[in-house]
C-alpha atoms as a PDB file:
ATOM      1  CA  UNK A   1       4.656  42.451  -3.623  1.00  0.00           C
ATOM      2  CA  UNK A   2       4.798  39.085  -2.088  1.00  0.00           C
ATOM      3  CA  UNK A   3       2.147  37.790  -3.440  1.00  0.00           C
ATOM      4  CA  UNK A   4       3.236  38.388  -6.855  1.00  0.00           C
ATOM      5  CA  UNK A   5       6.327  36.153  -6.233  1.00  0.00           C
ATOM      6  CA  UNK A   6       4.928  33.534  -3.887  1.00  0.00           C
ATOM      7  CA  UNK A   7       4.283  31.704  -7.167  1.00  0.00           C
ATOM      8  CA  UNK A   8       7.325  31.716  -8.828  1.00  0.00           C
ATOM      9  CA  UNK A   9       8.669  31.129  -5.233  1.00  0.00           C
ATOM     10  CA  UNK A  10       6.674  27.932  -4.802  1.00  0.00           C
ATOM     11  CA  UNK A  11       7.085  26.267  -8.451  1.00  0.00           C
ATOM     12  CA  UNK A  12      10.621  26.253  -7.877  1.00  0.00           C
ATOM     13  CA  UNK A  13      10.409  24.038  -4.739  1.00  0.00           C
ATOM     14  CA  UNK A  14       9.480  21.200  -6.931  1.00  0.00           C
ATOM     15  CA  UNK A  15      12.055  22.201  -9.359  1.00  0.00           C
ATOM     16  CA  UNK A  16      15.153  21.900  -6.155  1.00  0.00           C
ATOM     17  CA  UNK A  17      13.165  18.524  -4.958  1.00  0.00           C
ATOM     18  CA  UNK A  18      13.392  17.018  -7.873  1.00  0.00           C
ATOM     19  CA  UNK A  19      16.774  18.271  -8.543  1.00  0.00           C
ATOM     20  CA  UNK A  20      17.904  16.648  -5.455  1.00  0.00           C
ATOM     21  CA  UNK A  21      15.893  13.546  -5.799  1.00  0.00           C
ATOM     22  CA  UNK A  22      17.444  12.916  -9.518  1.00  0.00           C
ATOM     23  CA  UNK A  23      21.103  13.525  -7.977  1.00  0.00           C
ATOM     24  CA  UNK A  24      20.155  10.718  -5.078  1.00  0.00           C
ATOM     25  CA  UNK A  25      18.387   8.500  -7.540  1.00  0.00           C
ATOM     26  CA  UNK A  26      21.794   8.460  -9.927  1.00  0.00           C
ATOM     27  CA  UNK A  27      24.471   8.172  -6.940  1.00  0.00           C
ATOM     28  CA  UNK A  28      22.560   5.342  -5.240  1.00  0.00           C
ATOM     29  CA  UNK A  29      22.467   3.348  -8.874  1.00  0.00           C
ATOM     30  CA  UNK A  30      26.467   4.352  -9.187  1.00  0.00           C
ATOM     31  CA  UNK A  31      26.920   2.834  -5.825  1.00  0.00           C
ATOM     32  CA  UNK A  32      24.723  -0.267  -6.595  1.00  0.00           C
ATOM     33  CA  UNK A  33      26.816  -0.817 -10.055  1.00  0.00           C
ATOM     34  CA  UNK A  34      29.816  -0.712  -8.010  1.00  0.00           C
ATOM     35  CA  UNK A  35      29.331  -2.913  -5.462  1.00  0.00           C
ATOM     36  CA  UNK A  36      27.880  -5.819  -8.480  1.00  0.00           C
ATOM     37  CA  UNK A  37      31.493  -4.845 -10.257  1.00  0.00           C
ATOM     38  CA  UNK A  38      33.940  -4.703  -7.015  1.00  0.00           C
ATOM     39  CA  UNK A  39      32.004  -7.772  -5.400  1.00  0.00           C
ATOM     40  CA  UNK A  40      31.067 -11.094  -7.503  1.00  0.00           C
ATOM     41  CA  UNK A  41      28.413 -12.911  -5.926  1.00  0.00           C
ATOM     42  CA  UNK A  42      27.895 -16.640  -6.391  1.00  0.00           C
ATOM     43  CA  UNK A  43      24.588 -17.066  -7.638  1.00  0.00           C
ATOM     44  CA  UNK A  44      23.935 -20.175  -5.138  1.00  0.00           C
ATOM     45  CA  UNK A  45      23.927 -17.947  -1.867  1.00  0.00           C
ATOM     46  CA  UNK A  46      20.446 -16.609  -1.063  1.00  0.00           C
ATOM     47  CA  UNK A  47      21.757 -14.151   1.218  1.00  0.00           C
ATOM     48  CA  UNK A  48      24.294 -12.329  -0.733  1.00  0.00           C
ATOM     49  CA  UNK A  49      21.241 -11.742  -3.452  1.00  0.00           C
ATOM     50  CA  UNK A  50      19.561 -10.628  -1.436  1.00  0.00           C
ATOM     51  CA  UNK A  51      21.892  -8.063   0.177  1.00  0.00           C
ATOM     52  CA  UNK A  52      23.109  -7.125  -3.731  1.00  0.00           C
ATOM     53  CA  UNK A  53      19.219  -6.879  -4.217  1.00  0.00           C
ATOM     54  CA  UNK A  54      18.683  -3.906  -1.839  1.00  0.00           C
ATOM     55  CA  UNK A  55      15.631  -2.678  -0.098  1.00  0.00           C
ATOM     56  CA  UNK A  56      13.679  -1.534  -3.212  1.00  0.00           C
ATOM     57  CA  UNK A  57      14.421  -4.810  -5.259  1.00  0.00           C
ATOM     58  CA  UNK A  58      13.105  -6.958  -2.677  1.00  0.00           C
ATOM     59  CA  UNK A  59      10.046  -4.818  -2.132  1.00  0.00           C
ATOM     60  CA  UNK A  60       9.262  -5.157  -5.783  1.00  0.00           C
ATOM     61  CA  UNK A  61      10.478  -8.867  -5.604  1.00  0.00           C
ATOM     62  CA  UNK A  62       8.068  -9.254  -3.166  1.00  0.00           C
ATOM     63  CA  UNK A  63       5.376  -7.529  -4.324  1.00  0.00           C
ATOM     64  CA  UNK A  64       5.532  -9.695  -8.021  1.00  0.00           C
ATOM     65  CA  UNK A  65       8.032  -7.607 -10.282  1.00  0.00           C
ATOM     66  CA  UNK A  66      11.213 -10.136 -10.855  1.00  0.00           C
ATOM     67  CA  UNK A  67      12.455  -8.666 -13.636  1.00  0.00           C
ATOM     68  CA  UNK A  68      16.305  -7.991 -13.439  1.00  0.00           C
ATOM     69  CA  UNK A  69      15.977  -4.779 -14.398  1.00  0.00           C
ATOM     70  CA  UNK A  70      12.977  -3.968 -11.994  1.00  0.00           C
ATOM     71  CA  UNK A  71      14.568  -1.602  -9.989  1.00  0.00           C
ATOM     72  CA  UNK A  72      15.873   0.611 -12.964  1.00  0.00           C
ATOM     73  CA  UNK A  73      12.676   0.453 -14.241  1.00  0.00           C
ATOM     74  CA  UNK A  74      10.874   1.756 -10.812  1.00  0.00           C
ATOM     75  CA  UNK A  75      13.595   4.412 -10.195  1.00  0.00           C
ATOM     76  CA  UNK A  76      12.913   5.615 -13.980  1.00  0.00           C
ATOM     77  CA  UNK A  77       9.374   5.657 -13.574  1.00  0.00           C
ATOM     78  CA  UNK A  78       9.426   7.638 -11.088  1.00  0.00           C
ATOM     79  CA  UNK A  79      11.912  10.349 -12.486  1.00  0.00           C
ATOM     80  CA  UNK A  80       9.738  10.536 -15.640  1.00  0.00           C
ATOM     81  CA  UNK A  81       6.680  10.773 -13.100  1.00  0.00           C
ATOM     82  CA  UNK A  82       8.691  13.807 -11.074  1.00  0.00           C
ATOM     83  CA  UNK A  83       9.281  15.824 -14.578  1.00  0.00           C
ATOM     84  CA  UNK A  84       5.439  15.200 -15.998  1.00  0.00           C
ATOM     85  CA  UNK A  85       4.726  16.669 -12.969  1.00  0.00           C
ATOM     86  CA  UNK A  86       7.215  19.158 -12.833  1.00  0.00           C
ATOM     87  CA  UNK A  87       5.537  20.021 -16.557  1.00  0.00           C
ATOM     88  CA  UNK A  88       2.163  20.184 -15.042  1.00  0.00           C
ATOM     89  CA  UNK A  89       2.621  22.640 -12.286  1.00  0.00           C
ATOM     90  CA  UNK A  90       4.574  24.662 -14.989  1.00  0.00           C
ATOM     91  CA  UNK A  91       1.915  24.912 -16.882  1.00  0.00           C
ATOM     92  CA  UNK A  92      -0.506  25.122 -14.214  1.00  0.00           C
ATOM     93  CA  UNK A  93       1.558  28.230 -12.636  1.00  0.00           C
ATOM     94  CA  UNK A  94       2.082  29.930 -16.134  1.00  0.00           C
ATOM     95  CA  UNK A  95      -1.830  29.514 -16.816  1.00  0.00           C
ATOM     96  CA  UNK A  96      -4.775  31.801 -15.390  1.00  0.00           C
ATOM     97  CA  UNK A  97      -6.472  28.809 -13.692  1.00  0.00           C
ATOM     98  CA  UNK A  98      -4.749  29.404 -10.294  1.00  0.00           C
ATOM     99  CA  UNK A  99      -5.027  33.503 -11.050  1.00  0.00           C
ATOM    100  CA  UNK A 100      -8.831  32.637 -12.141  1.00  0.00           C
ATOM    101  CA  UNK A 101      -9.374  30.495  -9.042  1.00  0.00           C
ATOM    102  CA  UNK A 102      -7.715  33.096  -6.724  1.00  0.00           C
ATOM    103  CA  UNK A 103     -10.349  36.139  -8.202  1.00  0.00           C
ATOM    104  CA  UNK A 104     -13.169  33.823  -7.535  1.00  0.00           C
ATOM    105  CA  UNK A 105     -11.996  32.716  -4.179  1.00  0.00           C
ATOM    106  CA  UNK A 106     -11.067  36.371  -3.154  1.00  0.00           C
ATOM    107  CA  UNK A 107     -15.541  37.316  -4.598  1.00  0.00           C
ATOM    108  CA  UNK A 108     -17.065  35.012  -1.679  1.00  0.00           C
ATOM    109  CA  UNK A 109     -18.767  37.392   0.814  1.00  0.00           C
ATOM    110  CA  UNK A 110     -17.167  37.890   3.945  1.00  0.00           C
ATOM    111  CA  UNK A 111     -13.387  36.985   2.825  1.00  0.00           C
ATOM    112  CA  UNK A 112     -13.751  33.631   3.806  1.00  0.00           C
ATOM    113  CA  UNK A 113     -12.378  32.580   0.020  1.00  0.00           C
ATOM    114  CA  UNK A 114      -8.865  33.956   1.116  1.00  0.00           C
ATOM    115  CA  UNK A 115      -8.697  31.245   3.896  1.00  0.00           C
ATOM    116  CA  UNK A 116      -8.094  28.634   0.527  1.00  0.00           C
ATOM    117  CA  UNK A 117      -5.834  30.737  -1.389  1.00  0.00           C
ATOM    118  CA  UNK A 118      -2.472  29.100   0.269  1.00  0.00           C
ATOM    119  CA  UNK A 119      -4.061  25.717  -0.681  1.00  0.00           C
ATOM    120  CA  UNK A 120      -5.140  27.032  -3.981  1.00  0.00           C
ATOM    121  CA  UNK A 121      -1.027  28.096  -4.549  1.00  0.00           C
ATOM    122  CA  UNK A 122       0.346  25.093  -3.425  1.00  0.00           C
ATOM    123  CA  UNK A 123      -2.031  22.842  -5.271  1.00  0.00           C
ATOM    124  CA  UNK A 124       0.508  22.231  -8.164  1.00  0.00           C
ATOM    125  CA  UNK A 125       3.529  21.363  -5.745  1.00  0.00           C
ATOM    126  CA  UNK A 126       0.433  18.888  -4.373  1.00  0.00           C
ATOM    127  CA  UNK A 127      -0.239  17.648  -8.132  1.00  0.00           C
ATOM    128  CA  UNK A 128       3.371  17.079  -8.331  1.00  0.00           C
ATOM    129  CA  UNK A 129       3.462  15.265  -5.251  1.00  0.00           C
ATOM    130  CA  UNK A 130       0.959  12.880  -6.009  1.00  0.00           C
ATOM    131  CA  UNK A 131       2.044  12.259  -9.676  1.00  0.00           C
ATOM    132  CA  UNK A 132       5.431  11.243  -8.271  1.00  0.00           C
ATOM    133  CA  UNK A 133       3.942   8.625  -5.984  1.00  0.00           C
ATOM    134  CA  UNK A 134       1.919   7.167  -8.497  1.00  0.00           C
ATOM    135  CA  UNK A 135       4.646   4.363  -8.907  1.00  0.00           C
ATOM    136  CA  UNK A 136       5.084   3.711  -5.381  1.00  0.00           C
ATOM    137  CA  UNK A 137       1.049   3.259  -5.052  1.00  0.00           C
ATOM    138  CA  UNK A 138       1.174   0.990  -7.414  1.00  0.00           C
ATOM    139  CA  UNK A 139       3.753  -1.156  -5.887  1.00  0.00           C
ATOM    140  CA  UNK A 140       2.093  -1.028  -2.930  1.00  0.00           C
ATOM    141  CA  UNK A 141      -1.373  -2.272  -4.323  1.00  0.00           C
ATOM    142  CA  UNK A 142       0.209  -4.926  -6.029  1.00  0.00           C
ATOM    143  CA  UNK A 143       2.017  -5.973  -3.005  1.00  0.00           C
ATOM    144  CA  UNK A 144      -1.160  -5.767  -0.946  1.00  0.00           C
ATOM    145  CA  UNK A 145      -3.191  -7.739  -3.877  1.00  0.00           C
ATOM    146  CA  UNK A 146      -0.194 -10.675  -3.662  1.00  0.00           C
ATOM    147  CA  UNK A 147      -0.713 -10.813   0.192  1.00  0.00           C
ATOM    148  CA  UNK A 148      -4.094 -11.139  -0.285  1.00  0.00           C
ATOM    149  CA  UNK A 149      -4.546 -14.004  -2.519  1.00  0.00           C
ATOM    150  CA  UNK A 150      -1.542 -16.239  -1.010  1.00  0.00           C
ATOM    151  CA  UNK A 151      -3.698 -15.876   2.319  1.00  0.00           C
ATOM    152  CA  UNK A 152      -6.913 -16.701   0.667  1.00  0.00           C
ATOM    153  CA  UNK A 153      -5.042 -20.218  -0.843  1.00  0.00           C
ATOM    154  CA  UNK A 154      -2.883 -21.002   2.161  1.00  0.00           C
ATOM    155  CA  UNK A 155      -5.693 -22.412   4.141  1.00  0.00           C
ATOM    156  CA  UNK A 156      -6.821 -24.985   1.593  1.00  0.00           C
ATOM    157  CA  UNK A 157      -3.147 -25.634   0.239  1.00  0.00           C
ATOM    158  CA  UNK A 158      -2.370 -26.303   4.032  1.00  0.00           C
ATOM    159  CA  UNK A 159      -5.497 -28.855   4.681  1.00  0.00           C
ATOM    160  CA  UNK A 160      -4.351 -30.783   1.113  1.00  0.00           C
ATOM    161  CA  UNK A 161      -0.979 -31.069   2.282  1.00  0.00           C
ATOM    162  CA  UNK A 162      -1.831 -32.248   5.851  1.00  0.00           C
ATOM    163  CA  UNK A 163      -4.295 -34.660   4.105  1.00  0.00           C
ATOM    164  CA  UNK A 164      -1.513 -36.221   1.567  1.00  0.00           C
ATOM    165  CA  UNK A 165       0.840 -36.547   4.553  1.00  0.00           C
ATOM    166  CA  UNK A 166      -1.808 -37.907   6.515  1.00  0.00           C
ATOM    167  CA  UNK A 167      -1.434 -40.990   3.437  1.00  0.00           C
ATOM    168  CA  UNK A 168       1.436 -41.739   3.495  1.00  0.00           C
ATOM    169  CA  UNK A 169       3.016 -38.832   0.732  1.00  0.00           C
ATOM    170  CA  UNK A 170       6.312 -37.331   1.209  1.00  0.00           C
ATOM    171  CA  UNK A 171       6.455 -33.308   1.910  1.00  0.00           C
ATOM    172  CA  UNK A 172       7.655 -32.861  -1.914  1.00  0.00           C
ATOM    173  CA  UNK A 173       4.946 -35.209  -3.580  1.00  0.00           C
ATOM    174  CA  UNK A 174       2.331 -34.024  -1.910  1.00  0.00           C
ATOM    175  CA  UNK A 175       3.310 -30.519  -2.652  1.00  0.00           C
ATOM    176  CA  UNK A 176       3.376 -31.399  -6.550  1.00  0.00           C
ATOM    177  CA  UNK A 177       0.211 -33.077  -5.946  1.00  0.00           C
ATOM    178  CA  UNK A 178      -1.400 -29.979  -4.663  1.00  0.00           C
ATOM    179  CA  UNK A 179       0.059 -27.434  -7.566  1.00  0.00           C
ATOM    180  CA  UNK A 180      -1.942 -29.751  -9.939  1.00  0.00           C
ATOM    181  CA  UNK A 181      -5.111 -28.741  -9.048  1.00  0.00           C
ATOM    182  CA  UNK A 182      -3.528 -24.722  -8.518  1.00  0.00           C
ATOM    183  CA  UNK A 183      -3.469 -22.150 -11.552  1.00  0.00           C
ATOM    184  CA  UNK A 184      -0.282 -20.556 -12.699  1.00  0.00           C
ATOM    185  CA  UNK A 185      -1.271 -17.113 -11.868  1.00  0.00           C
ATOM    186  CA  UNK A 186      -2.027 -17.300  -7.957  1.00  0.00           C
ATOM    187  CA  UNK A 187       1.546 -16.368  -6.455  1.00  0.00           C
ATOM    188  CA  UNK A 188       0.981 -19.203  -3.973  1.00  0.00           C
ATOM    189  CA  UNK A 189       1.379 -22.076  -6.501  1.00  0.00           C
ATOM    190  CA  UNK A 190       3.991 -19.386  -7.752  1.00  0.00           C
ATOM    191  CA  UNK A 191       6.365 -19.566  -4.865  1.00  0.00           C
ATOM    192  CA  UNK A 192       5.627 -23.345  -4.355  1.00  0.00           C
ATOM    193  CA  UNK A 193       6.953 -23.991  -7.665  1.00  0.00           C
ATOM    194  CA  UNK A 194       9.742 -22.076  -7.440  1.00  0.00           C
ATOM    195  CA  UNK A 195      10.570 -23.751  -3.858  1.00  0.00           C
ATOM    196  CA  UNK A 196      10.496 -27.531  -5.791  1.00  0.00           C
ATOM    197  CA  UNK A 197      12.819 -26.003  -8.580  1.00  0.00           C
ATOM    198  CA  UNK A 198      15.345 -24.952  -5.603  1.00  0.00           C
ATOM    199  CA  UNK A 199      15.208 -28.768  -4.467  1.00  0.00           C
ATOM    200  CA  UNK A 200      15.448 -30.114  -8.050  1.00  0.00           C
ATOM    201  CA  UNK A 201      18.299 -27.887  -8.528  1.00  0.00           C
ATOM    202  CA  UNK A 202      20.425 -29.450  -5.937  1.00  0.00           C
ATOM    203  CA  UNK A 203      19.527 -26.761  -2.744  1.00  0.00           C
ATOM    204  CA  UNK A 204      19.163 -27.765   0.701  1.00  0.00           C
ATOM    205  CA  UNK A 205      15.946 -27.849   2.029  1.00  0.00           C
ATOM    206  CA  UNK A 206      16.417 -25.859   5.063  1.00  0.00           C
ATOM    207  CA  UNK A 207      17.865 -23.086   2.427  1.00  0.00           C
ATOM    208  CA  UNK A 208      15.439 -23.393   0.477  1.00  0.00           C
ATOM    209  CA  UNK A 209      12.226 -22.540   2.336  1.00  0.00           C
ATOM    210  CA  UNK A 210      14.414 -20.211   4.039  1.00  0.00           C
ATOM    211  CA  UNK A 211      14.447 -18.533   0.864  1.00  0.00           C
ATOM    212  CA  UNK A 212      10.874 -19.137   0.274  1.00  0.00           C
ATOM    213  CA  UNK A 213       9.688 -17.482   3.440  1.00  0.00           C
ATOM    214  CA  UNK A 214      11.482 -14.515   2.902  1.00  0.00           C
ATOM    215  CA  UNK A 215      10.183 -14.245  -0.617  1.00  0.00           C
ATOM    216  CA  UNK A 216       6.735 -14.173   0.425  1.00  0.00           C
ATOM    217  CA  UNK A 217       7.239 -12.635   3.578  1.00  0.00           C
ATOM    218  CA  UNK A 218       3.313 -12.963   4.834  1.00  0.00           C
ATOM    219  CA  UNK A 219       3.026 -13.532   8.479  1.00  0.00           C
ATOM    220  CA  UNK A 220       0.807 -16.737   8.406  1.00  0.00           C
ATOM    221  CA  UNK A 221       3.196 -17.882   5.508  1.00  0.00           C
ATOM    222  CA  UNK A 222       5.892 -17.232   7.296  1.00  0.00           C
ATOM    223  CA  UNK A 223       4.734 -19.057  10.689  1.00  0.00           C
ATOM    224  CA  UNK A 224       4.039 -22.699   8.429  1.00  0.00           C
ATOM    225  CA  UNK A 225       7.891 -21.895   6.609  1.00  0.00           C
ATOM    226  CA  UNK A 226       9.148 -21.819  10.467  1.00  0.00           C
ATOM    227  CA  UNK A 227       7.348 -24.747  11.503  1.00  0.00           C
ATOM    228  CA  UNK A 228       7.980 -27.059   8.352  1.00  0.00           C
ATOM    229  CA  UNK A 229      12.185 -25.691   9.549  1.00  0.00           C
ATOM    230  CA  UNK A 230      11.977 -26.933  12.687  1.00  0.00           C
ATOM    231  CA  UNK A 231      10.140 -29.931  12.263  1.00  0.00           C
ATOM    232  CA  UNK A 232      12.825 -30.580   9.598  1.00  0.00           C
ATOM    233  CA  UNK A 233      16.081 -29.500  11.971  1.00  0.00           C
ATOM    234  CA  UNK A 234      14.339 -32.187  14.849  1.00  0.00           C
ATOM    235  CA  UNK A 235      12.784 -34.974  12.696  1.00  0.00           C
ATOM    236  CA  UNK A 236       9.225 -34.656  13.937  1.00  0.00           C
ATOM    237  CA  UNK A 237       6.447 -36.078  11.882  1.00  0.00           C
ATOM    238  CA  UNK A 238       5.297 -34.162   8.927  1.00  0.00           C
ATOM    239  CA  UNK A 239       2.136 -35.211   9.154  1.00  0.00           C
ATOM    240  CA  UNK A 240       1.569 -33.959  12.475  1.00  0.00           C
ATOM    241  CA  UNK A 241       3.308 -30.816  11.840  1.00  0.00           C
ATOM    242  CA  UNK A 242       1.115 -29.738   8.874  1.00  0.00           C
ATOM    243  CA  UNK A 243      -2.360 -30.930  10.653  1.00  0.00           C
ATOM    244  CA  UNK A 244      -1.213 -28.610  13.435  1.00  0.00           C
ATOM    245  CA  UNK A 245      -0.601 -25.608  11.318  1.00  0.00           C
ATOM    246  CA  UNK A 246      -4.131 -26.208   9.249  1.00  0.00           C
ATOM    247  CA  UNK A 247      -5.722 -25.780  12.439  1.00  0.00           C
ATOM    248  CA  UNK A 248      -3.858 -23.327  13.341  1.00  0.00           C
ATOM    249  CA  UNK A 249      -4.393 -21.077  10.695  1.00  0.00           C
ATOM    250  CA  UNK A 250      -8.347 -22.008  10.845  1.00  0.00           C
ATOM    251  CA  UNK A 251      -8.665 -20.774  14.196  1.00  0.00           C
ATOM    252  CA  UNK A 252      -6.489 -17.716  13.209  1.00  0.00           C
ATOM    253  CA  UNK A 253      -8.752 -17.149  10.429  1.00  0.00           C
ATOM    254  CA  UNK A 254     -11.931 -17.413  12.671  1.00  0.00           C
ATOM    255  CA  UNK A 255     -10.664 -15.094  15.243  1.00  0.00           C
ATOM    256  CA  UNK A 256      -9.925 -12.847  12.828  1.00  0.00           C
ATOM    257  CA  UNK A 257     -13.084 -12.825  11.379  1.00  0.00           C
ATOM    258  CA  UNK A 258     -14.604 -12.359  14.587  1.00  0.00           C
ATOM    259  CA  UNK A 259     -12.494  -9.309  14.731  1.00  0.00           C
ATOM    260  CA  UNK A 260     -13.426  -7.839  11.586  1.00  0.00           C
ATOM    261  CA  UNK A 261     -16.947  -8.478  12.327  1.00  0.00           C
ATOM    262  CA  UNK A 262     -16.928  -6.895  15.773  1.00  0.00           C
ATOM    263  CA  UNK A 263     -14.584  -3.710  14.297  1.00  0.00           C
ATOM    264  CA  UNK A 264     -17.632  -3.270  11.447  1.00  0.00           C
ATOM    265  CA  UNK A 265     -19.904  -0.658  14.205  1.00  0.00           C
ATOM    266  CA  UNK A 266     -17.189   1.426  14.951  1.00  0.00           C
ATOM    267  CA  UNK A 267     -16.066   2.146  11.082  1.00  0.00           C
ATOM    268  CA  UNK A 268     -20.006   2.535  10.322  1.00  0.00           C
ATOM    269  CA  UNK A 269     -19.805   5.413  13.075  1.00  0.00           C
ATOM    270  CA  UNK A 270     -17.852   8.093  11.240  1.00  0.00           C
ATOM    271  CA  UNK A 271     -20.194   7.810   8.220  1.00  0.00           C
ATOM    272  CA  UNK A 272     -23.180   7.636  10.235  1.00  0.00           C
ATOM    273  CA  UNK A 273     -22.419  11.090  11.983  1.00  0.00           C
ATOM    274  CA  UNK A 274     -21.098  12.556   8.734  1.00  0.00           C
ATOM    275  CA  UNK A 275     -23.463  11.515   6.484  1.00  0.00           C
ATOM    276  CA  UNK A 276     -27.066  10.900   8.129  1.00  0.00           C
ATOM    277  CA  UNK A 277     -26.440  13.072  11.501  1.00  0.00           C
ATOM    278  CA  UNK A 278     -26.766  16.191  10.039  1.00  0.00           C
ATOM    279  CA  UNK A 279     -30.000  15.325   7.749  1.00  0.00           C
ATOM    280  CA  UNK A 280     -31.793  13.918  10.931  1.00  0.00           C
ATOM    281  CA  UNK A 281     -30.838  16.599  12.809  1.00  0.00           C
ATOM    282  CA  UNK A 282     -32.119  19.349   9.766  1.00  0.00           C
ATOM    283  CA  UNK A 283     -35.159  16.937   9.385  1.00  0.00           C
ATOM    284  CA  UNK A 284     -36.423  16.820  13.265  1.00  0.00           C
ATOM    285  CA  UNK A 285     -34.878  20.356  14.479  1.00  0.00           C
ATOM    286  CA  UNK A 286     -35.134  22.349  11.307  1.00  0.00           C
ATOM    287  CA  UNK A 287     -39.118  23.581  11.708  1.00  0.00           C
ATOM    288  CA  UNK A 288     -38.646  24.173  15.434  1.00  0.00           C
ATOM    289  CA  UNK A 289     -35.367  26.189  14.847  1.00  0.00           C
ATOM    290  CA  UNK A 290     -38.004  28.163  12.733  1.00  0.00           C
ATOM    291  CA  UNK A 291     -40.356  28.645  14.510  1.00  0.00           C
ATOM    292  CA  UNK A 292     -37.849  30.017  16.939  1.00  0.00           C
ATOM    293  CA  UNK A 293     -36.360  32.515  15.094  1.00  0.00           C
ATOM    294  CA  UNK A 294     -39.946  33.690  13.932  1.00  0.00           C
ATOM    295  CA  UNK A 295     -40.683  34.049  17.096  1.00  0.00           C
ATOM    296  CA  UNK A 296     -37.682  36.186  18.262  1.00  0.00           C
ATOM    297  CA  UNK A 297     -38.058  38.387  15.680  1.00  0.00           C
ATOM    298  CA  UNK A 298     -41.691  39.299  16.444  1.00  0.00           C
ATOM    299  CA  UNK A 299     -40.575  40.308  20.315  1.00  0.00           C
ATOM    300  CA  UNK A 300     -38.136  41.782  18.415  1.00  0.00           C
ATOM    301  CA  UNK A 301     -40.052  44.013  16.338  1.00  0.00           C
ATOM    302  CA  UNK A 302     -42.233  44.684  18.738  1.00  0.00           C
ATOM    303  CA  UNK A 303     -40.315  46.060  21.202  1.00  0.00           C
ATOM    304  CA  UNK A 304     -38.616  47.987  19.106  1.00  0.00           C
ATOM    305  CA  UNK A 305     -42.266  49.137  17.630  1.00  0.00           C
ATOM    306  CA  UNK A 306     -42.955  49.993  21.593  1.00  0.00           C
ATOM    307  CA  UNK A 307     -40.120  52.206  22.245  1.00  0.00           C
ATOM    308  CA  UNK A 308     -40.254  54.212  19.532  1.00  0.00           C
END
């Protein structure tokens, strides 16, 4: 008797999650609407954009999606992810696949097939799952893409600045100097540019790479930002202060090589003992294992041929 309701039991457990999920989505975009009616911001102050921004606009700020309607358009993906996957576990519990699966699971000698069956009945609430974080993972692998190409061109960027400073140029010209030879689409020369329209615009400089760190937010990124603020705040050489931080971030990038490179044994370990172990072991121990059990079977036999 249970089990003849379990599944109607379990596909409406998505149906109340997304239910609630909907209901939080449309009260947190109320309250967002609100606040940008009750509260006019002046578009000058960083801060207060960013506050009116909230903590899933400036993850997908950050992560290259500066659209002003990005956040409507994630929270909207994601409800139209939650009801295609709604559909599909519908469809999956009104089916015979899971009733199919469950007769062959229940035919494997020994009823070691009914171990699966609670995984086989929740696999649609798992579907659904997954389906509705298919927005979020891409997000976050755009994010981690962005991250990974501003620290491949911060090192180079950083020894062409030092280099101009080291002549003579100002922070600004060398920094224009440098986004000639950068394409548009690396999100380095992205923020860069955006940092020299701040300053063109009539913003402070302290503001703006204020604003430009937290944009990128990359911990190497964000240690240069820091160090180009306070050599700015106390007047120390820029020259200096950029040759520093190139050699900084070489050494950082060595160790961490060195790192990576000493870390590369211990992730080849799990695949070693999952993968090869076993064969070796099948290859060297198999035939003696047999020969074993032949051999036990003759005393076997035998014995039992004696006492009888």
């Amino acid at each position: 008797m249970v089990t003849k309701f379990l599944p109607l039991v379990l596909a409406a457990i998505p149906l109340i999650a997304g239910t609630f999920m909907l209901r939080w989505m449309w009260a947190w975009m109320v309250s967002n609407q609100r606040l940008a009616t009750a509260v006019e911001l002046p578009e000058s102050d960083e801060v207060s954009r960013t506050k009116s921004r909230g903590w899933i606009g400036q993850w997908l700020f950050r992560a290259g999606f500066r659209s002003p309607n990005a956040t409507v358009l994630f929270l909207a993906a994601n409800a139209a992810a939650l009801l295609f996957g709604l559909l599909v576990a519908f469809l999956l519990y009104q089916s015979a696949v899971i009733t199919l699966g469950g007769t062959v699971l229940r035919a494997i000698p020994g009823s070691v097939g009914e171990v699966f069956l609670p995984l086989l009945w929740i696999s649609p609430v798992m579907a659904v799952a997954v389906v509705v974080a298919m927005p979020a993972i891409v997000v976050r692998g755009r994010r981690r893409k962005r991250v990974r190409m501003i620290e491949q061109d911060l090192p180079l960027s950083l020894d062409l600045l030092a280099t101009l400073a080291e002549a003579g140029l100002s922070f600004d010209a060398a920094l224009e100097r440098v986004l000639e030879t950068q394409r548009n689409d690396r999100p380095l020369a992205e923020e860069f540019r955006y940092f020299l329209r701040d300053i063109l615009t009539g913003r402070g400089r302290i503001d703006s790479l204020r604003r430009l760190k937290d944009n990128v937010s990359v911990p190497w990124f964000s240690i240069f930002v820091s160090a180009l603020i306070h050599a700015e705040q106390i007047g120390a050489s820029l020259a200096t202060t950029l040759r520093a931080q190139a050699d900084d971030l070489r050494s950082r990038r060595r160790e961490r090589a060195l790192a990576q490179a000493m870390a590369v044994p211990v992730k080849l370990l799990f695949p070693l003992i999952i993968c090869f172990l076993p064969g070796i072991m099948i290859a060297s121990l198999g035939p003696i294992i047999h020969q074993i059990v032949q051999m036990l079977d003759q005393v076997i036999g035998n014995g039992f041929g004696a006492s009888s």
